[in-house]
C-alpha atoms as a PDB file:
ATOM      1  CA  UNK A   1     -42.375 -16.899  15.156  1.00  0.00           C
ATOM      2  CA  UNK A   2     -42.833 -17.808  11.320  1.00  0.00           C
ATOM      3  CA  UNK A   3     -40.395 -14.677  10.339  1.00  0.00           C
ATOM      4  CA  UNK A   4     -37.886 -16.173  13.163  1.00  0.00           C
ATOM      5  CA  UNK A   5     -37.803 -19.017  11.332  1.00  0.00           C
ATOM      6  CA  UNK A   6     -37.399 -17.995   7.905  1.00  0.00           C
ATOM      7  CA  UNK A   7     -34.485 -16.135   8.854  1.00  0.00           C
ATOM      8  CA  UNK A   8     -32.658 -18.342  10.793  1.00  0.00           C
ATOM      9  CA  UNK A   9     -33.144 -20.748   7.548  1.00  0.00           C
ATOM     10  CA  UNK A  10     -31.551 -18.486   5.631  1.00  0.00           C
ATOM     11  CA  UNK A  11     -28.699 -17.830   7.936  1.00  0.00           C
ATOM     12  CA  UNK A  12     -25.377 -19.433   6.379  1.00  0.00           C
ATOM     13  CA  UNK A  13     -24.924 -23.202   7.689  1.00  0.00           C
ATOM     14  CA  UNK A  14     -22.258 -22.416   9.764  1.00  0.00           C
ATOM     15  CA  UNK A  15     -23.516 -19.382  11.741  1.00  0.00           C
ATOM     16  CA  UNK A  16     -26.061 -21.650  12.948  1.00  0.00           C
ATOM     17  CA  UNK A  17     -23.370 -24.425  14.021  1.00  0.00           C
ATOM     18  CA  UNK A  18     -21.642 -21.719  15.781  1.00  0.00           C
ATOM     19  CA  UNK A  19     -24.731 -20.802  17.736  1.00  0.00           C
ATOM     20  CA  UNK A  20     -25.437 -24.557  18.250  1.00  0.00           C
ATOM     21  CA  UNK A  21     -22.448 -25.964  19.166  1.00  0.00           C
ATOM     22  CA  UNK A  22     -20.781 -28.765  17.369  1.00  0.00           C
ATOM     23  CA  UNK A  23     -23.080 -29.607  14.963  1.00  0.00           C
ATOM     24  CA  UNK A  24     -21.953 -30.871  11.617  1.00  0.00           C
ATOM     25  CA  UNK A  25     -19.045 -32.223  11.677  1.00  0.00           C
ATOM     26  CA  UNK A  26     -17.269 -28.906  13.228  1.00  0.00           C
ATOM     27  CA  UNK A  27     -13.558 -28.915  14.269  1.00  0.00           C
ATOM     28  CA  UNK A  28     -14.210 -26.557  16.671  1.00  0.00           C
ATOM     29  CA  UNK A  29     -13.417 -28.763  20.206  1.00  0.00           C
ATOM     30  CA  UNK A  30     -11.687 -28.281  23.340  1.00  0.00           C
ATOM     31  CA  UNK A  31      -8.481 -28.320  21.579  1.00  0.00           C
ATOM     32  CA  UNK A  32      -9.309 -25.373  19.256  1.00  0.00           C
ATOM     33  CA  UNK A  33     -10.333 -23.476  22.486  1.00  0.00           C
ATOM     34  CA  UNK A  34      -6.980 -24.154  24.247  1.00  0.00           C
ATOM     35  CA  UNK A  35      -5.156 -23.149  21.294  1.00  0.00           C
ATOM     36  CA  UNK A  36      -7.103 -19.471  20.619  1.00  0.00           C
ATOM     37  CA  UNK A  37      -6.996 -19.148  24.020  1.00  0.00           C
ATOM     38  CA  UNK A  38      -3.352 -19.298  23.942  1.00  0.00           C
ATOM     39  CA  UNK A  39      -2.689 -17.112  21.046  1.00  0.00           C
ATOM     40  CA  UNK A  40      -4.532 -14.403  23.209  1.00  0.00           C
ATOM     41  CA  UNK A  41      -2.629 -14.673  26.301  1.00  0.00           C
ATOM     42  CA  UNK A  42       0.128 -11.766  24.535  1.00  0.00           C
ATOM     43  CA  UNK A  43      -1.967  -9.786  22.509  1.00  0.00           C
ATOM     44  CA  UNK A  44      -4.299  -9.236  25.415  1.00  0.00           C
ATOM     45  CA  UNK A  45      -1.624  -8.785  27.541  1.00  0.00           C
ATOM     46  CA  UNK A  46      -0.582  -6.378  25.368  1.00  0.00           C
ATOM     47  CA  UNK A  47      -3.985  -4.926  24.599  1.00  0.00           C
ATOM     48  CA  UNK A  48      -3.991  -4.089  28.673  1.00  0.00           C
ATOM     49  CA  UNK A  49      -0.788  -2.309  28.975  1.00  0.00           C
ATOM     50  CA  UNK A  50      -1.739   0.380  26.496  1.00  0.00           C
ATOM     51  CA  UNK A  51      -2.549   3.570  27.634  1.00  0.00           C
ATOM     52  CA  UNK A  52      -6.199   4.141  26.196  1.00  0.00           C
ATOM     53  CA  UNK A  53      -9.309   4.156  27.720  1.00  0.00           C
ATOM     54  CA  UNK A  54     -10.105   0.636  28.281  1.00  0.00           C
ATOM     55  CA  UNK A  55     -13.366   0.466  26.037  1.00  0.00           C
ATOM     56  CA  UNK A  56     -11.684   1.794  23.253  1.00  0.00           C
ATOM     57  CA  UNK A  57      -9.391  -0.791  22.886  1.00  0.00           C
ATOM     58  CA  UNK A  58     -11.406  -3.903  23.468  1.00  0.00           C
ATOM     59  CA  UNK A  59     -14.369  -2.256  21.673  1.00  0.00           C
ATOM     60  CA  UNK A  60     -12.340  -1.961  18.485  1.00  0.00           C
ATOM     61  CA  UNK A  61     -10.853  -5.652  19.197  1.00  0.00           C
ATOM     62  CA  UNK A  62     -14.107  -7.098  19.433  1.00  0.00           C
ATOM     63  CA  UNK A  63     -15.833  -5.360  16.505  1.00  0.00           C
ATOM     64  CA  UNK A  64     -12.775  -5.560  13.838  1.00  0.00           C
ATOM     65  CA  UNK A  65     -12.963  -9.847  14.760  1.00  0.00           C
ATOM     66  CA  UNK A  66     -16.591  -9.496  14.645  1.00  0.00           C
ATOM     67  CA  UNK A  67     -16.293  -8.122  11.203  1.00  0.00           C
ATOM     68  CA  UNK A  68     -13.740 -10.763  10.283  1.00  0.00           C
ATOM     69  CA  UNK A  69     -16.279 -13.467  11.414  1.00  0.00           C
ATOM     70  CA  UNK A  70     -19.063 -12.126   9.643  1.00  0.00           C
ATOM     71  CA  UNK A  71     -17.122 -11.234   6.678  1.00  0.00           C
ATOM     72  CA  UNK A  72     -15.626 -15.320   6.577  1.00  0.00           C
ATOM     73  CA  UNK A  73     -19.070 -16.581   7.088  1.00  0.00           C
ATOM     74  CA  UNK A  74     -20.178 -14.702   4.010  1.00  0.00           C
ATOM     75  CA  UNK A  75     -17.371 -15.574   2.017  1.00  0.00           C
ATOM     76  CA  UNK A  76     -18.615 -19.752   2.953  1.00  0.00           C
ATOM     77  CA  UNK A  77     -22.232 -18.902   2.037  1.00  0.00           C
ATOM     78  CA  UNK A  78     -21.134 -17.622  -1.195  1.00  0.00           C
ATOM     79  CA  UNK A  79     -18.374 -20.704  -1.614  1.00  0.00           C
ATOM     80  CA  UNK A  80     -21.327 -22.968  -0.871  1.00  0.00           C
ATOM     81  CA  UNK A  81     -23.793 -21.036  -3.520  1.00  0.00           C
ATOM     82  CA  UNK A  82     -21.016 -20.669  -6.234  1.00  0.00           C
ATOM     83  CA  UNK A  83     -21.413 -16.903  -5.936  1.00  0.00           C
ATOM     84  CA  UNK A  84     -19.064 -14.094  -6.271  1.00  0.00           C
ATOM     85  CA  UNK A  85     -16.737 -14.495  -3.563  1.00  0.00           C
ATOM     86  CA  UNK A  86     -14.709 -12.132  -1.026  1.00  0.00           C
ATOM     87  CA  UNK A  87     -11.337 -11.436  -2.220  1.00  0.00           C
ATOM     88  CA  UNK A  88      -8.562 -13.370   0.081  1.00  0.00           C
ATOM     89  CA  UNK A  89      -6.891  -9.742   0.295  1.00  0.00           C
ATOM     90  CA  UNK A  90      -9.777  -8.190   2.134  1.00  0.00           C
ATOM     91  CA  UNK A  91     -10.205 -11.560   4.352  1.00  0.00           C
ATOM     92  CA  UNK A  92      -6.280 -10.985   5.243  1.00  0.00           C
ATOM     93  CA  UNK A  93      -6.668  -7.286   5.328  1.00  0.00           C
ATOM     94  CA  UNK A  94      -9.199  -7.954   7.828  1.00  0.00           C
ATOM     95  CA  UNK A  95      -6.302 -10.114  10.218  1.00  0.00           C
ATOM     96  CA  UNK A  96      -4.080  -8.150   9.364  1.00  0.00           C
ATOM     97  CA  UNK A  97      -5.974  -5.025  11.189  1.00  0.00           C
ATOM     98  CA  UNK A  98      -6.639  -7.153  14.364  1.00  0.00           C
ATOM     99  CA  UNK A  99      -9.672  -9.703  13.602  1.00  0.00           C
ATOM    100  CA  UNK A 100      -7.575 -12.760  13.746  1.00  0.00           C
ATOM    101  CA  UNK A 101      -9.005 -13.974  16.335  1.00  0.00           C
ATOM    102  CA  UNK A 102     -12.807 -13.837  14.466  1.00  0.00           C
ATOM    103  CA  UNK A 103     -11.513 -15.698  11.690  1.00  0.00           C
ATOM    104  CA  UNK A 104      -9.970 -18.254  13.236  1.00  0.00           C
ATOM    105  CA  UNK A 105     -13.062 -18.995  15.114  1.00  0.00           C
ATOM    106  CA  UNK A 106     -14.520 -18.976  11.568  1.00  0.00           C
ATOM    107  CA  UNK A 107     -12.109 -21.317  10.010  1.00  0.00           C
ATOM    108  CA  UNK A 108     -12.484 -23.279  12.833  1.00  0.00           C
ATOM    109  CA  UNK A 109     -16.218 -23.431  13.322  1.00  0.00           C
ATOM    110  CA  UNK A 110     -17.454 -23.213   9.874  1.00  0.00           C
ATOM    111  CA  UNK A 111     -14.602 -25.528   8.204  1.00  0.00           C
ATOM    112  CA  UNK A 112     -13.999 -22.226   5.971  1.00  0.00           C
ATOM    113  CA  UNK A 113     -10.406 -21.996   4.374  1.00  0.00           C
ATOM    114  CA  UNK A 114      -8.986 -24.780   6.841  1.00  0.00           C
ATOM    115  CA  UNK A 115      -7.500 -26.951   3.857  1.00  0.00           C
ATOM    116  CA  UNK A 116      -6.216 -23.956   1.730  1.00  0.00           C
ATOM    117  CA  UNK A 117      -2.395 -24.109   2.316  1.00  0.00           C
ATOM    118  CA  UNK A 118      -1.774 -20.366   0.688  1.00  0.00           C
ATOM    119  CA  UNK A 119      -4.206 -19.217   2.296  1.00  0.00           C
ATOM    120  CA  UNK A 120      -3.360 -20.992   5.593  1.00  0.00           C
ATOM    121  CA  UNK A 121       0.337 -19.646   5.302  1.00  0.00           C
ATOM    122  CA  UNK A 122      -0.438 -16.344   5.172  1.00  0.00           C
ATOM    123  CA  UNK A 123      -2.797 -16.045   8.269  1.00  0.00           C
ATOM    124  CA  UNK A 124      -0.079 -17.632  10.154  1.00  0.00           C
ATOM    125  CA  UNK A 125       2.457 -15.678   9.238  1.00  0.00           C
ATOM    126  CA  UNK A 126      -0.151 -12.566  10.639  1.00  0.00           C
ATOM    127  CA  UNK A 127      -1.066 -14.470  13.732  1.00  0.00           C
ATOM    128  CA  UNK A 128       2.892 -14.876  14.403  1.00  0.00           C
ATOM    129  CA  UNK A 129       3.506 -11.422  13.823  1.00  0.00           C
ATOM    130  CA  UNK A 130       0.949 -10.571  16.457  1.00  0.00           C
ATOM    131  CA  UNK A 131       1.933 -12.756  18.652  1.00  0.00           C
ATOM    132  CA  UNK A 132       5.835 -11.595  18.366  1.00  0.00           C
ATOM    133  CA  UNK A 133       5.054  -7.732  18.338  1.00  0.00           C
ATOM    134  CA  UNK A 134       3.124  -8.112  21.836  1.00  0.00           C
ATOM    135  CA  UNK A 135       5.915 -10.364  23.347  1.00  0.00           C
ATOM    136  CA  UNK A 136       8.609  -7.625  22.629  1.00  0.00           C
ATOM    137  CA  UNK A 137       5.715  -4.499  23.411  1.00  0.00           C
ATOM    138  CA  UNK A 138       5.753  -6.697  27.013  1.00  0.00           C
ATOM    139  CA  UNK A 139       9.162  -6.414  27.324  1.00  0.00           C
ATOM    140  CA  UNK A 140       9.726  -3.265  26.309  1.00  0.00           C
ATOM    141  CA  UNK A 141      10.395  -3.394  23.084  1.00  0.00           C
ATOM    142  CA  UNK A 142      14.188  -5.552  23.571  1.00  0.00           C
ATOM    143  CA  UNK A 143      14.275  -6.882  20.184  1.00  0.00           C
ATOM    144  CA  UNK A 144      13.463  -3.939  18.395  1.00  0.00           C
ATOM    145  CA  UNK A 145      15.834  -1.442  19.904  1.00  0.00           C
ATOM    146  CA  UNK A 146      18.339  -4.279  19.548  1.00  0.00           C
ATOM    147  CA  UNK A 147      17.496  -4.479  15.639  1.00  0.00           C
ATOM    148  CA  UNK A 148      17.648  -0.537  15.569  1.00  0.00           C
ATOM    149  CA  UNK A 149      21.086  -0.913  17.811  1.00  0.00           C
ATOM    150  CA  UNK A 150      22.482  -3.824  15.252  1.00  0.00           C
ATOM    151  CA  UNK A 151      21.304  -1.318  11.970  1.00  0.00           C
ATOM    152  CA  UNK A 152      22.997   1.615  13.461  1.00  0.00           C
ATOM    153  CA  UNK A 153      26.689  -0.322  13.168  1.00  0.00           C
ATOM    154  CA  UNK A 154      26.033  -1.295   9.647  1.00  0.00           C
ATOM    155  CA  UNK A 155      28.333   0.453   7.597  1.00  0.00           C
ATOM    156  CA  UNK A 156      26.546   2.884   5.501  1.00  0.00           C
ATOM    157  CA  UNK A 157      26.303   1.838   1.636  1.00  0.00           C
ATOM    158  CA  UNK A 158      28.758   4.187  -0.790  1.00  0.00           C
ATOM    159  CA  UNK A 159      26.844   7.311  -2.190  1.00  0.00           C
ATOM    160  CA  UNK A 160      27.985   8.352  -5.595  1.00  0.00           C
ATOM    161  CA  UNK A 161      27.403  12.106  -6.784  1.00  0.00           C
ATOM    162  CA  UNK A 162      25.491  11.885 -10.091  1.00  0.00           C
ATOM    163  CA  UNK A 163      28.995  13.230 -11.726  1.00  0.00           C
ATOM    164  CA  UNK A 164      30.775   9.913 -10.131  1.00  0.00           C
ATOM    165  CA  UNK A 165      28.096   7.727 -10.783  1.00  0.00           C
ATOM    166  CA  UNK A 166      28.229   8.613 -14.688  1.00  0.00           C
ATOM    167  CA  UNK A 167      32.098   9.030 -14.660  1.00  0.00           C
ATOM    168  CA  UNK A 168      31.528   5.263 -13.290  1.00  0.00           C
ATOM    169  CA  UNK A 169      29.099   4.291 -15.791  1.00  0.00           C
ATOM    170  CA  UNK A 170      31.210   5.093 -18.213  1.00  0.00           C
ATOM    171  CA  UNK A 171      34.569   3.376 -17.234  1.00  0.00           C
ATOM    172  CA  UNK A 172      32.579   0.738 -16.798  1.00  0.00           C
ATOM    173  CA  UNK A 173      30.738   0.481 -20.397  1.00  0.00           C
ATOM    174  CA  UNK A 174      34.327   1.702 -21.770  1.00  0.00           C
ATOM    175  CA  UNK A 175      35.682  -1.371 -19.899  1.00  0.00           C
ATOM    176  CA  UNK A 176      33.266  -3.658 -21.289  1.00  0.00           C
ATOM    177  CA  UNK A 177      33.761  -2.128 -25.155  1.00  0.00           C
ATOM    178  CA  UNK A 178      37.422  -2.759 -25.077  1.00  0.00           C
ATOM    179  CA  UNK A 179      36.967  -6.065 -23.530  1.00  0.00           C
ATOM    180  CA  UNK A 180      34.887  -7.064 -26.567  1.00  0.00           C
ATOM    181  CA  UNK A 181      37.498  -5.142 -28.965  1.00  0.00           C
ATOM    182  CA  UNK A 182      39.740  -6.905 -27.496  1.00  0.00           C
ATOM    183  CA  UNK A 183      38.125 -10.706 -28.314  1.00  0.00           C
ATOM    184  CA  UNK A 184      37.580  -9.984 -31.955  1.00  0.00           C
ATOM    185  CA  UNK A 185      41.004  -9.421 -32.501  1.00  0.00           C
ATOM    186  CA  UNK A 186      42.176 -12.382 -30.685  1.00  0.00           C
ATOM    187  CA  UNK A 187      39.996 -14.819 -33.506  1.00  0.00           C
END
């Protein structure tokens, strides 16, 4: 029981809210759990319609936010120890490859990263991007074929031979030369 205790004491602050509830001042409440819940509605959604075998998908779901979790709880243990710290790239990198959801459950339940406005902007911006790739994977991907659809009319941009493109150059430079030739005898 001692060895229990000793590590649970040494168990970052926050890990042990998170197991506890709403201890210490957390702002994790029934309105944080209405709001993740509805940022997974899509993805899930989403996550279901794909054609792998079903533990694949919510196995690597659940361990890549696991791992975002873990790896924001670390980063607050260090924060509150004024130790070496994780990188915001890796934290991102992290969303970015589908943990989202574990880190806002971290910046939620261990107040980790919550006031940072960069940092906030960012994993936002990923969340949103999430959220707006499995709305169009729902419907069948509409608004991308319509951006592919509205790129394909775009006139194609003017291709110059590396012959043109110097014979260019060079009116262009010869242009500018008598221009200037052209000032210093006006004075």
């Amino acid at each position: 029981m001692r060895g229990l205790a000793d590590r649970f004491a040494r168990t970052p602050r926050c890990l042990a809210e998170a197991v506890g509830g709403m201890k210490g001042g957390s702002r994790f409440g029934p309105g944080s759990l209405i709001i993740a819940g509805g940022l997974l509605i899509l993805p899930v959604m989403a996550l279901a319609r794909l054609p792998f075998v079903w533990w694949m998908e919510w196995g690597y779901a659940a361990a890549v936010s696991g791992v975002a979790y873990l790896m924001n709880v670390l980063d607050k243990k260090r924060a509150r120890a004024g130790q070496w710290r994780i990188a915001e790239a890796t934290l991102h990198l992290l969303e970015l490859a589908g943990g989202w959801p574990g880190a806002l459950l971290a910046q939620r339940w261990c107040r980790h990263k919550c006031s940072k406005v960069s940092y906030q902007i960012v994993f936002w911006l990923i969340v949103a991007a999430y959220e707006l790739l499995a709305f169009d994977f729902l419907r069948d991907w509409a608004w991308a074929r319509g951006i592919a659809e509205m790129m394909q009319t775009l006139p194609e941009p003017r291709r110059l031979s590396r012959g043109r493109l110097k014979a260019e150059r060079g009116r262009d430079s010869n242009a500018a030369s008598s221009h200037r030739s052209r000032q210093s005898h006006s004075r």
